[in-house]
PDB file of N, CA and C in Angstrom:
ATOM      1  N   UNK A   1      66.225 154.887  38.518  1.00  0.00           N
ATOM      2  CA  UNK A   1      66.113 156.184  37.904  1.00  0.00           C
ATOM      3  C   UNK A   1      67.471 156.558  37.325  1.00  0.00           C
ATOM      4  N   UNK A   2      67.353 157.011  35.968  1.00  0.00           N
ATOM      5  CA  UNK A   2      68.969 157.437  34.825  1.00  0.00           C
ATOM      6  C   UNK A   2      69.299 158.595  36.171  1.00  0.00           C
ATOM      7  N   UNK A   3      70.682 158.659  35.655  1.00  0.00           N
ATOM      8  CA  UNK A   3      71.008 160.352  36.637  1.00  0.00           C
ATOM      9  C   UNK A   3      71.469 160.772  35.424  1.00  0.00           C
ATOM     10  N   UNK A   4      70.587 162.396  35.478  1.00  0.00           N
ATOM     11  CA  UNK A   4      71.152 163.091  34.209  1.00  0.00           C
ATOM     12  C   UNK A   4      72.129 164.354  34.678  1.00  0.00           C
ATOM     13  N   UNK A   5      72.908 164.193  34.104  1.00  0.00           N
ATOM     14  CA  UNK A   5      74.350 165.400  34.432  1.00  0.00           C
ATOM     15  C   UNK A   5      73.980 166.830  34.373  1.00  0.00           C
ATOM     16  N   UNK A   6      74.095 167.322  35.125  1.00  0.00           N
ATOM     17  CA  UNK A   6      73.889 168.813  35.401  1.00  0.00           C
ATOM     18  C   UNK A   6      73.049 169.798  34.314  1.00  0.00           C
ATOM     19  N   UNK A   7      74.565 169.213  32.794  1.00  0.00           N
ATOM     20  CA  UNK A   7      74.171 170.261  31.630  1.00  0.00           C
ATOM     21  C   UNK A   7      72.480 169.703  31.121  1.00  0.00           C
ATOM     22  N   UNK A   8      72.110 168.811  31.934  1.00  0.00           N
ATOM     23  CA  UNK A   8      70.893 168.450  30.828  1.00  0.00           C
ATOM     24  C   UNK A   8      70.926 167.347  29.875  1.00  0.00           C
ATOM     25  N   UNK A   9      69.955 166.730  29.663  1.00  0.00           N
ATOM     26  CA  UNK A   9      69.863 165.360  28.961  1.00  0.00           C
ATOM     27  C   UNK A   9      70.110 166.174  27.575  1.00  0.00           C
ATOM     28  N   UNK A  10      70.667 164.893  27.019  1.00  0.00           N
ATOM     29  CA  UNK A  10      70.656 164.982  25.488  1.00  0.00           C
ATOM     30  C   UNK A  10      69.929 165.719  24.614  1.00  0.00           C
ATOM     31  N   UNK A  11      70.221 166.058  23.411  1.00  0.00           N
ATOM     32  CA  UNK A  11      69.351 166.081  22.509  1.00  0.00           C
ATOM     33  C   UNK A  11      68.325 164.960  22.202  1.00  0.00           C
ATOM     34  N   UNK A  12      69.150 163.804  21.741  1.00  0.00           N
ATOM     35  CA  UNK A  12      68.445 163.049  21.544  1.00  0.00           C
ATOM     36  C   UNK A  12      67.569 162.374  22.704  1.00  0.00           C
ATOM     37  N   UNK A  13      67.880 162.688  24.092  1.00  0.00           N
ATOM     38  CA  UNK A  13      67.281 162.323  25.037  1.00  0.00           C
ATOM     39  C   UNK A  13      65.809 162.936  25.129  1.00  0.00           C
ATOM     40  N   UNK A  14      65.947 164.481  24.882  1.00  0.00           N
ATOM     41  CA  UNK A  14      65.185 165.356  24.882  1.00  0.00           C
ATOM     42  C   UNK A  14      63.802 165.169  24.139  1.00  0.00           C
ATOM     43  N   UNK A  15      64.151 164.609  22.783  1.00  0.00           N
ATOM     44  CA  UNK A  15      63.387 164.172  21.570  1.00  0.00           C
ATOM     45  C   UNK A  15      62.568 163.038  22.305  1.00  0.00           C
ATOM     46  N   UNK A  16      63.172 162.012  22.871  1.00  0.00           N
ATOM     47  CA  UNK A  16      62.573 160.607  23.442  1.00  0.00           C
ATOM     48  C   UNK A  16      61.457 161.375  24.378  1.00  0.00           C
ATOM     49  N   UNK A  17      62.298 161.936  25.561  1.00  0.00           N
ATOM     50  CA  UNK A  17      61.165 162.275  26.136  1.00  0.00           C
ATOM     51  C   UNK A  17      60.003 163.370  26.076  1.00  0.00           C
ATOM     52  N   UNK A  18      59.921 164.090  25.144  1.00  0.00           N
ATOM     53  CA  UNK A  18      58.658 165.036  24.699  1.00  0.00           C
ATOM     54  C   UNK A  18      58.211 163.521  23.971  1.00  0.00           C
ATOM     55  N   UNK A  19      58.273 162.826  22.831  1.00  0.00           N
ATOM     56  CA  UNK A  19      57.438 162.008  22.393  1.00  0.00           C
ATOM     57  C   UNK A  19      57.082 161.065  23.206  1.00  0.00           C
ATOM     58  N   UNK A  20      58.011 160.766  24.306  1.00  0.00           N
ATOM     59  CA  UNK A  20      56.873 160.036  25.379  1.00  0.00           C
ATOM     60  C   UNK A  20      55.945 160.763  25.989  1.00  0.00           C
ATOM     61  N   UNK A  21      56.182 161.981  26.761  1.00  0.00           N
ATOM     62  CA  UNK A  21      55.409 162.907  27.199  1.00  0.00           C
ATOM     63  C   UNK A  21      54.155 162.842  26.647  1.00  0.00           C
ATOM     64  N   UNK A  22      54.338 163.309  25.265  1.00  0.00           N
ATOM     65  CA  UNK A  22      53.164 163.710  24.168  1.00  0.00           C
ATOM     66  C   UNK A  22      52.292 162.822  23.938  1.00  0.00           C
ATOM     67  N   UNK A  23      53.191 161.418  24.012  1.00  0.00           N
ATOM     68  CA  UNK A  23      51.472 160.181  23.694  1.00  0.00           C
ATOM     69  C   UNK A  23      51.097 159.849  25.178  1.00  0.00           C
ATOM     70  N   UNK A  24      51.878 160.157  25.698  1.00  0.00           N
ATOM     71  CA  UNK A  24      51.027 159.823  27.698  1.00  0.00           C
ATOM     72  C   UNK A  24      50.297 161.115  27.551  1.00  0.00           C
ATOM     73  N   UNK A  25      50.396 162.405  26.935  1.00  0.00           N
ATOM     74  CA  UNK A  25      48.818 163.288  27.451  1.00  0.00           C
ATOM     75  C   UNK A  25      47.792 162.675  25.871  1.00  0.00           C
ATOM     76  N   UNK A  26      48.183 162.337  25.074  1.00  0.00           N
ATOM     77  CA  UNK A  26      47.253 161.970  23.674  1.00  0.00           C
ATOM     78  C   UNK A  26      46.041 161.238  24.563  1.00  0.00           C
ATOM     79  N   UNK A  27      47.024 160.109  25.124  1.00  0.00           N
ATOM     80  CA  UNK A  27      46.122 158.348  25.511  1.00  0.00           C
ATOM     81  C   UNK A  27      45.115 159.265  26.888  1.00  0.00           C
ATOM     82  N   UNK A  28      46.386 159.701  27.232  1.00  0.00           N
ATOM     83  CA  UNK A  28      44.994 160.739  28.629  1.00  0.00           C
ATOM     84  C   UNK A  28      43.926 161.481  28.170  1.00  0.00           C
ATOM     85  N   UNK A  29      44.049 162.161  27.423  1.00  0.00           N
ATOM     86  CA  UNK A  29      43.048 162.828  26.837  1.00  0.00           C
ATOM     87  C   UNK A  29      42.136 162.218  25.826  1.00  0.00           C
ATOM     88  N   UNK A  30      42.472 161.007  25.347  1.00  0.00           N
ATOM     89  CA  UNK A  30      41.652 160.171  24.018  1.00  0.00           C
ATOM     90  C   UNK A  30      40.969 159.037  25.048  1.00  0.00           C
ATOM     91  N   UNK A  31      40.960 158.922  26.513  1.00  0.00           N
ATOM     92  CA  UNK A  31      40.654 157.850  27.793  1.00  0.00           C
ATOM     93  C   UNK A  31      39.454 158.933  28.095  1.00  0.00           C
ATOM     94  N   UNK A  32      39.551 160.079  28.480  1.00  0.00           N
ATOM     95  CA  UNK A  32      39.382 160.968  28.672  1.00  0.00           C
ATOM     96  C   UNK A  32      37.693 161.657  28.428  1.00  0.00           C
ATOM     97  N   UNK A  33      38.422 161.884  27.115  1.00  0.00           N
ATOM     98  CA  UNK A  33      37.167 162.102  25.841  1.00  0.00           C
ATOM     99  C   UNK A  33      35.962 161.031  25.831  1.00  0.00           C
ATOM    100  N   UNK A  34      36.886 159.622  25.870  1.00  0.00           N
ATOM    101  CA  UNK A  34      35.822 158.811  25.557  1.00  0.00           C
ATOM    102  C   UNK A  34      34.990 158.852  26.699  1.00  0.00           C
ATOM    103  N   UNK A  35      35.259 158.639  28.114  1.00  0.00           N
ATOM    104  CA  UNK A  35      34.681 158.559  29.170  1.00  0.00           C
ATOM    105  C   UNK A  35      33.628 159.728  29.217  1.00  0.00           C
ATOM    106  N   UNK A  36      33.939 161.004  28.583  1.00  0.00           N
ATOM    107  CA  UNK A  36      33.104 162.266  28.598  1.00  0.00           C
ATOM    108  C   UNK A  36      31.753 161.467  27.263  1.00  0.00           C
ATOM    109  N   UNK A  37      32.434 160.719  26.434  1.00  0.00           N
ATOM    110  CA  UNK A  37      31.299 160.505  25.259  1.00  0.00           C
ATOM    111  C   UNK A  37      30.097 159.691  25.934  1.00  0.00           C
ATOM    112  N   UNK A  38      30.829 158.384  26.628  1.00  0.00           N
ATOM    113  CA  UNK A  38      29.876 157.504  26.866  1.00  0.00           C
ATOM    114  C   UNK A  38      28.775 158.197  28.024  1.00  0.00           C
ATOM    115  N   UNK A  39      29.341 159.011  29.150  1.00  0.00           N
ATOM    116  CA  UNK A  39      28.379 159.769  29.917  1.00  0.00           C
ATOM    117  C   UNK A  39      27.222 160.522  28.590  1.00  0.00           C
ATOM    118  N   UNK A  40      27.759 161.111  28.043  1.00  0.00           N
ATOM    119  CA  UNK A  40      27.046 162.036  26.974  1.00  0.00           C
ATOM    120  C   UNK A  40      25.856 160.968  26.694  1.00  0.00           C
ATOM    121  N   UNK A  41      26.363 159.584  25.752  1.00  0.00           N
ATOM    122  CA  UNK A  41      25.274 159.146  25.457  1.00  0.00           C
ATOM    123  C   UNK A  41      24.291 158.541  26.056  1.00  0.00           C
ATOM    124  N   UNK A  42      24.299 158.445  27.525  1.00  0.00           N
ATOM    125  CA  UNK A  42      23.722 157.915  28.611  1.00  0.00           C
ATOM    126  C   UNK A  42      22.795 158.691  28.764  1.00  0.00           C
ATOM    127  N   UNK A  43      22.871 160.131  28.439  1.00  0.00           N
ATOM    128  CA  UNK A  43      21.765 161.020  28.862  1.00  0.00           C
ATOM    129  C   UNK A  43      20.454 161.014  28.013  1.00  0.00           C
ATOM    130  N   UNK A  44      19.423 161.569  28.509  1.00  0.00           N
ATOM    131  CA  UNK A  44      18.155 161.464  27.813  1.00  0.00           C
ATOM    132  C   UNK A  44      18.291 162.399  26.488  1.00  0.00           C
ATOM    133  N   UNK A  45      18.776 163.554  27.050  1.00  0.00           N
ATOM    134  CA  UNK A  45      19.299 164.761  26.478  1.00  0.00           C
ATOM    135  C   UNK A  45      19.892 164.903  25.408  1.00  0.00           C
ATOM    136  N   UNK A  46      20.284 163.779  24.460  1.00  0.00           N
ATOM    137  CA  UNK A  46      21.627 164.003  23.681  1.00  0.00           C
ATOM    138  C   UNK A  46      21.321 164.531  22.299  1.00  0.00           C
ATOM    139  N   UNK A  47      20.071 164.337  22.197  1.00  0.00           N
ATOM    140  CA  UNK A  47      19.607 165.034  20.521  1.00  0.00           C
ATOM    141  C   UNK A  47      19.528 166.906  20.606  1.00  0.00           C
ATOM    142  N   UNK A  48      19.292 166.867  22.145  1.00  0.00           N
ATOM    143  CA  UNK A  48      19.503 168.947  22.179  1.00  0.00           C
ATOM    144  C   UNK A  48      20.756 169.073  22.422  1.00  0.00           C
ATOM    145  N   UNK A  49      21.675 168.158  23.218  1.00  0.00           N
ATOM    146  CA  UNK A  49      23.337 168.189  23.187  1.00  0.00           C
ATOM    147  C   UNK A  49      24.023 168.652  21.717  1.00  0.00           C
ATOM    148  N   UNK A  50      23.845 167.274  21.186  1.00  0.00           N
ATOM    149  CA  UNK A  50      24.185 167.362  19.834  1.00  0.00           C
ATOM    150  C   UNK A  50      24.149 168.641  19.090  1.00  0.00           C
ATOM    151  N   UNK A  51      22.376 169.008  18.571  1.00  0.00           N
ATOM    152  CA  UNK A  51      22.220 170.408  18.237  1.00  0.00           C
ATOM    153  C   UNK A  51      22.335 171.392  18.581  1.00  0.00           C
ATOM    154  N   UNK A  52      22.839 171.314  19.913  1.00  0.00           N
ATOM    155  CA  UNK A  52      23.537 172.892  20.936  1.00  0.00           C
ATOM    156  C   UNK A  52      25.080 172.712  20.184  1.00  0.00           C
ATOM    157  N   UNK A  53      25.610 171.583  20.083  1.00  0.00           N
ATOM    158  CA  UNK A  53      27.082 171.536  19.558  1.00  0.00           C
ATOM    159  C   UNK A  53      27.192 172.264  18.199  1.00  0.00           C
ATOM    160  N   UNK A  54      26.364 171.752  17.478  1.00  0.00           N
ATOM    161  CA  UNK A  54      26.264 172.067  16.046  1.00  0.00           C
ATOM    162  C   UNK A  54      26.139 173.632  15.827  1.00  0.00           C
ATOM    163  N   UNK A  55      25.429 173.739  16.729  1.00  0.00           N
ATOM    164  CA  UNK A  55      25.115 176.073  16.562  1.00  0.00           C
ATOM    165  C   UNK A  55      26.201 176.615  17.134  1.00  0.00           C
ATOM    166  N   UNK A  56      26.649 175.723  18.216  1.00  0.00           N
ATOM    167  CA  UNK A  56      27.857 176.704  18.341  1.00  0.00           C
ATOM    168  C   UNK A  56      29.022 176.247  17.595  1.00  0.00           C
ATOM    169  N   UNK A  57      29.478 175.277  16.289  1.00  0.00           N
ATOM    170  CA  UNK A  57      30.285 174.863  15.592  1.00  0.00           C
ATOM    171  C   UNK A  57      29.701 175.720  14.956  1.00  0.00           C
ATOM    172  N   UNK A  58      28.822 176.338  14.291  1.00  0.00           N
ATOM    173  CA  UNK A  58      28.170 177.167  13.145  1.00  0.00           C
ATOM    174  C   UNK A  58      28.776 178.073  13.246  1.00  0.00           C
ATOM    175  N   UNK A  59      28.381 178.721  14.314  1.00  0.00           N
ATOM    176  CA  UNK A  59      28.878 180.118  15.251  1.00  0.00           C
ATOM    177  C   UNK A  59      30.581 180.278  15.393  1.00  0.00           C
ATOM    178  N   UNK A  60      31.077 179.390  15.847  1.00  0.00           N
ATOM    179  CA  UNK A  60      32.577 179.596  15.617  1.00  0.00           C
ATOM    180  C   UNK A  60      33.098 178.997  14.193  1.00  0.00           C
ATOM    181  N   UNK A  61      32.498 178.640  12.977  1.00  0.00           N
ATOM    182  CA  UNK A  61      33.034 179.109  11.690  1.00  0.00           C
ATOM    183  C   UNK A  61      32.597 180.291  11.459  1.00  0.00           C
ATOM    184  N   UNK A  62      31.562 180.675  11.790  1.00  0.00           N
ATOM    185  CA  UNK A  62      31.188 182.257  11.349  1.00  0.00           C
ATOM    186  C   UNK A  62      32.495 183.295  11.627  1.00  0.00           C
ATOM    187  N   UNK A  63      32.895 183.520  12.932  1.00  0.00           N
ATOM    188  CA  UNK A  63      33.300 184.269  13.737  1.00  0.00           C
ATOM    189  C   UNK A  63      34.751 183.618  12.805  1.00  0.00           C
ATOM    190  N   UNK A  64      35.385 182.820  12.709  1.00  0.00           N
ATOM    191  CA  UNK A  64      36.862 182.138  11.560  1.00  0.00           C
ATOM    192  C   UNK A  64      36.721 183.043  10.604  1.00  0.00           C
ATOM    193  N   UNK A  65      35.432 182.270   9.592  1.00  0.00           N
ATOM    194  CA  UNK A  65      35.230 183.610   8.516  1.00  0.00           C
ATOM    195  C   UNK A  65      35.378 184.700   8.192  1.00  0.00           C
ATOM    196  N   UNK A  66      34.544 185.026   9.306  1.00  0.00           N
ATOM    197  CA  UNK A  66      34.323 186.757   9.609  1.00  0.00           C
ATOM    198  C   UNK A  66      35.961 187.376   9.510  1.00  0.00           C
ATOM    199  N   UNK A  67      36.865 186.657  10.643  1.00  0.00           N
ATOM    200  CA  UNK A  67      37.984 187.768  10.882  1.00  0.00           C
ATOM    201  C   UNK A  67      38.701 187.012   9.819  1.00  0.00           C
ATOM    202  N   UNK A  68      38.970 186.154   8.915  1.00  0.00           N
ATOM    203  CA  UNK A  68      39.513 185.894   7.480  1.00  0.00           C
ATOM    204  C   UNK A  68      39.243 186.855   6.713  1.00  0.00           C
ATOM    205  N   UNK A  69      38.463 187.367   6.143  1.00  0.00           N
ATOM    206  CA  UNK A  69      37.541 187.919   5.346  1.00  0.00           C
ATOM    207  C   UNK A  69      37.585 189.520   6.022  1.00  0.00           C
ATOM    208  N   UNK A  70      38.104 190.181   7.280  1.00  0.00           N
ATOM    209  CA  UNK A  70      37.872 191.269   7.766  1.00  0.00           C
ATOM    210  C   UNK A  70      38.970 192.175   6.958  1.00  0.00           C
ATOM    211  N   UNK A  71      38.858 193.536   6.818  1.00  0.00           N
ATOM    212  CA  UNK A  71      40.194 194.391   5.625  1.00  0.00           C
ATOM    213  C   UNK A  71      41.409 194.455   6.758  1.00  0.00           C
ATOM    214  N   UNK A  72      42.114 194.772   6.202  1.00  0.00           N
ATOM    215  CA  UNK A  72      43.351 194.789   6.891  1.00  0.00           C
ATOM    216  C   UNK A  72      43.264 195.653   8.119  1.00  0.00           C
ATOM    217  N   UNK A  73      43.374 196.069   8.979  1.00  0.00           N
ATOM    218  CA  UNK A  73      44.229 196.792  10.175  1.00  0.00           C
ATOM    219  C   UNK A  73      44.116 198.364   9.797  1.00  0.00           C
ATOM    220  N   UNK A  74      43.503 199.394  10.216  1.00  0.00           N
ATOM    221  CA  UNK A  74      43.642 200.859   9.570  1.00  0.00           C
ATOM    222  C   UNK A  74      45.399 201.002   9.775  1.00  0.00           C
ATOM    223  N   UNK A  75      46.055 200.811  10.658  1.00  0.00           N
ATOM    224  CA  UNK A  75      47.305 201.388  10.722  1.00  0.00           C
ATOM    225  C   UNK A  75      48.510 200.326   9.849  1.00  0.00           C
ATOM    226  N   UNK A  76      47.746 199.023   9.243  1.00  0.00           N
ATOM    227  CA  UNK A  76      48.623 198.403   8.329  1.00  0.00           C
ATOM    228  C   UNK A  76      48.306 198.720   6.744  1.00  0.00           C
ATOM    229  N   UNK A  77      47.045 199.547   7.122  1.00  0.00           N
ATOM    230  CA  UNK A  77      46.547 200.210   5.444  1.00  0.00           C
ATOM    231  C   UNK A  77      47.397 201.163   5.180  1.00  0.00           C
ATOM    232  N   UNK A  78      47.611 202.110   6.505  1.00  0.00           N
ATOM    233  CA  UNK A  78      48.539 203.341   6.202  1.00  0.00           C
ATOM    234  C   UNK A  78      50.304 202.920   6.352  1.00  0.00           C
ATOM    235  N   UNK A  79      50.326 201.606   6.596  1.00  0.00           N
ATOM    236  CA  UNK A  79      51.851 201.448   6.299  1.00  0.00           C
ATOM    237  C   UNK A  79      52.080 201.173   4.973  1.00  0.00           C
ATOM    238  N   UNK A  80      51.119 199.984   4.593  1.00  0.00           N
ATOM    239  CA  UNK A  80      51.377 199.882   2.856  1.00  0.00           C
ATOM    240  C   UNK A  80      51.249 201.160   2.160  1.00  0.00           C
ATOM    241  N   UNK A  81      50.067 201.965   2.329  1.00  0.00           N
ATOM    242  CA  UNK A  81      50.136 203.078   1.181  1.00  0.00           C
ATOM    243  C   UNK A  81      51.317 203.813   1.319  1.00  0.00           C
ATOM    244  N   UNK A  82      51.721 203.840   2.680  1.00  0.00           N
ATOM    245  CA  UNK A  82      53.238 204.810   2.754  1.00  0.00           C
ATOM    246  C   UNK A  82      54.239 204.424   1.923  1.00  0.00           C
ATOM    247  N   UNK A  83      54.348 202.668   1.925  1.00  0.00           N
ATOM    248  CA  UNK A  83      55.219 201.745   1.081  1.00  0.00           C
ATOM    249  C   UNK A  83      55.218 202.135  -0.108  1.00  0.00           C
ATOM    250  N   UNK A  84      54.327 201.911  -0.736  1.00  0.00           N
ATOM    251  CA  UNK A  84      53.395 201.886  -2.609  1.00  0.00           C
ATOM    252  C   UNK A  84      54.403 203.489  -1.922  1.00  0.00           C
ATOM    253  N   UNK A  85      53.578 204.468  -1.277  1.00  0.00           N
ATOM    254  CA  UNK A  85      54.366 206.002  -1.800  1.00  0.00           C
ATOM    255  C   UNK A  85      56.210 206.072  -1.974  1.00  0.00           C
ATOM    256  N   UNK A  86      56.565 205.720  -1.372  1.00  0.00           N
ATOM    257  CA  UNK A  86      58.355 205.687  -0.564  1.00  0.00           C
ATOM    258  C   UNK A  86      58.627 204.702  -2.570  1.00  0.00           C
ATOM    259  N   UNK A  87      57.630 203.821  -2.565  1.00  0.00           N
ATOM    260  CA  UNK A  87      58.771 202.652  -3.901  1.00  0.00           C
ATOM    261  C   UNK A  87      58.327 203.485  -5.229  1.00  0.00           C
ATOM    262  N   UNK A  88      56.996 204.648  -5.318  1.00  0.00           N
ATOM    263  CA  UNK A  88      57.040 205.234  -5.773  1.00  0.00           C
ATOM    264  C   UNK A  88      57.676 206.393  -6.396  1.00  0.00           C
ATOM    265  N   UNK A  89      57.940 207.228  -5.180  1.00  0.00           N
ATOM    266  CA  UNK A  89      58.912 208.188  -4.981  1.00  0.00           C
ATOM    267  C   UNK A  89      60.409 207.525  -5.349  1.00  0.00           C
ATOM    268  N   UNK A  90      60.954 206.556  -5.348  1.00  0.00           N
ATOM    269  CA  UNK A  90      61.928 205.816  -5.446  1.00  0.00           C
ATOM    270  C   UNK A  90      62.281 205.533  -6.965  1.00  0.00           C
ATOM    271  N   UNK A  91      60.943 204.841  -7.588  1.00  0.00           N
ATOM    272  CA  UNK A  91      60.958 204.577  -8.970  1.00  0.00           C
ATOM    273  C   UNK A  91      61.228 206.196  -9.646  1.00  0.00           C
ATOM    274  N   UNK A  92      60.547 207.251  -9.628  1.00  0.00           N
ATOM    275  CA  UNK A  92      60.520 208.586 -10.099  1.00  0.00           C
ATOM    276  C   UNK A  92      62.320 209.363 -10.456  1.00  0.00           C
ATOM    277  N   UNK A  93      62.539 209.248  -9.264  1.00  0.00           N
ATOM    278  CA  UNK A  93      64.138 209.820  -8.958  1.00  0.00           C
ATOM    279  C   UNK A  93      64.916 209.309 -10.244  1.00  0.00           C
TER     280      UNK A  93
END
């Protein structure tokens, strides 16, 4: 085992180890997944699986949409119009 000095590993040490970190949880979680898939397709079940997935993928683009597409904030409506007033009042003078 390295011994790392009090102040803390490197920068560049730092870098090494988050990108090791990061592909040891990737490979865990992509080991993971698959093991969750192959159970999945084992089941009798997988054509109402599937289409339960799909409505609720429907359902959470809706709900994306929705708050994309929602008007601004009432109290960020009344900061801009204050703005537009103040650069107004500003231009006038």
């Amino acid at each position: 085992m390295t011994h790392i000095p009090r102040s803390g590993p490197r920068l560049d040490e730092q870098a090494v180890l988050i990108v090791a970190g990061l592909a040891d949880l990737a490979v865990s979680t992509i080991s993971s997944a698959a093991g969750t898939l192959q159970q999945l397709l084992r089941r009798s079940d997988g054509p109402e699986i599937a289409r339960d997935a799909q409505q609720d993928l429907v359902a959470r683009g809706r709900i994306v949409l929705d708050r994309a597409a929602a008007s601004p904030a009432p109290l960020e409506a009344l900061a801009q119009q204050a703005l537009a007033r103040q650069a107004a009042s500003v231009g006038d003078v």
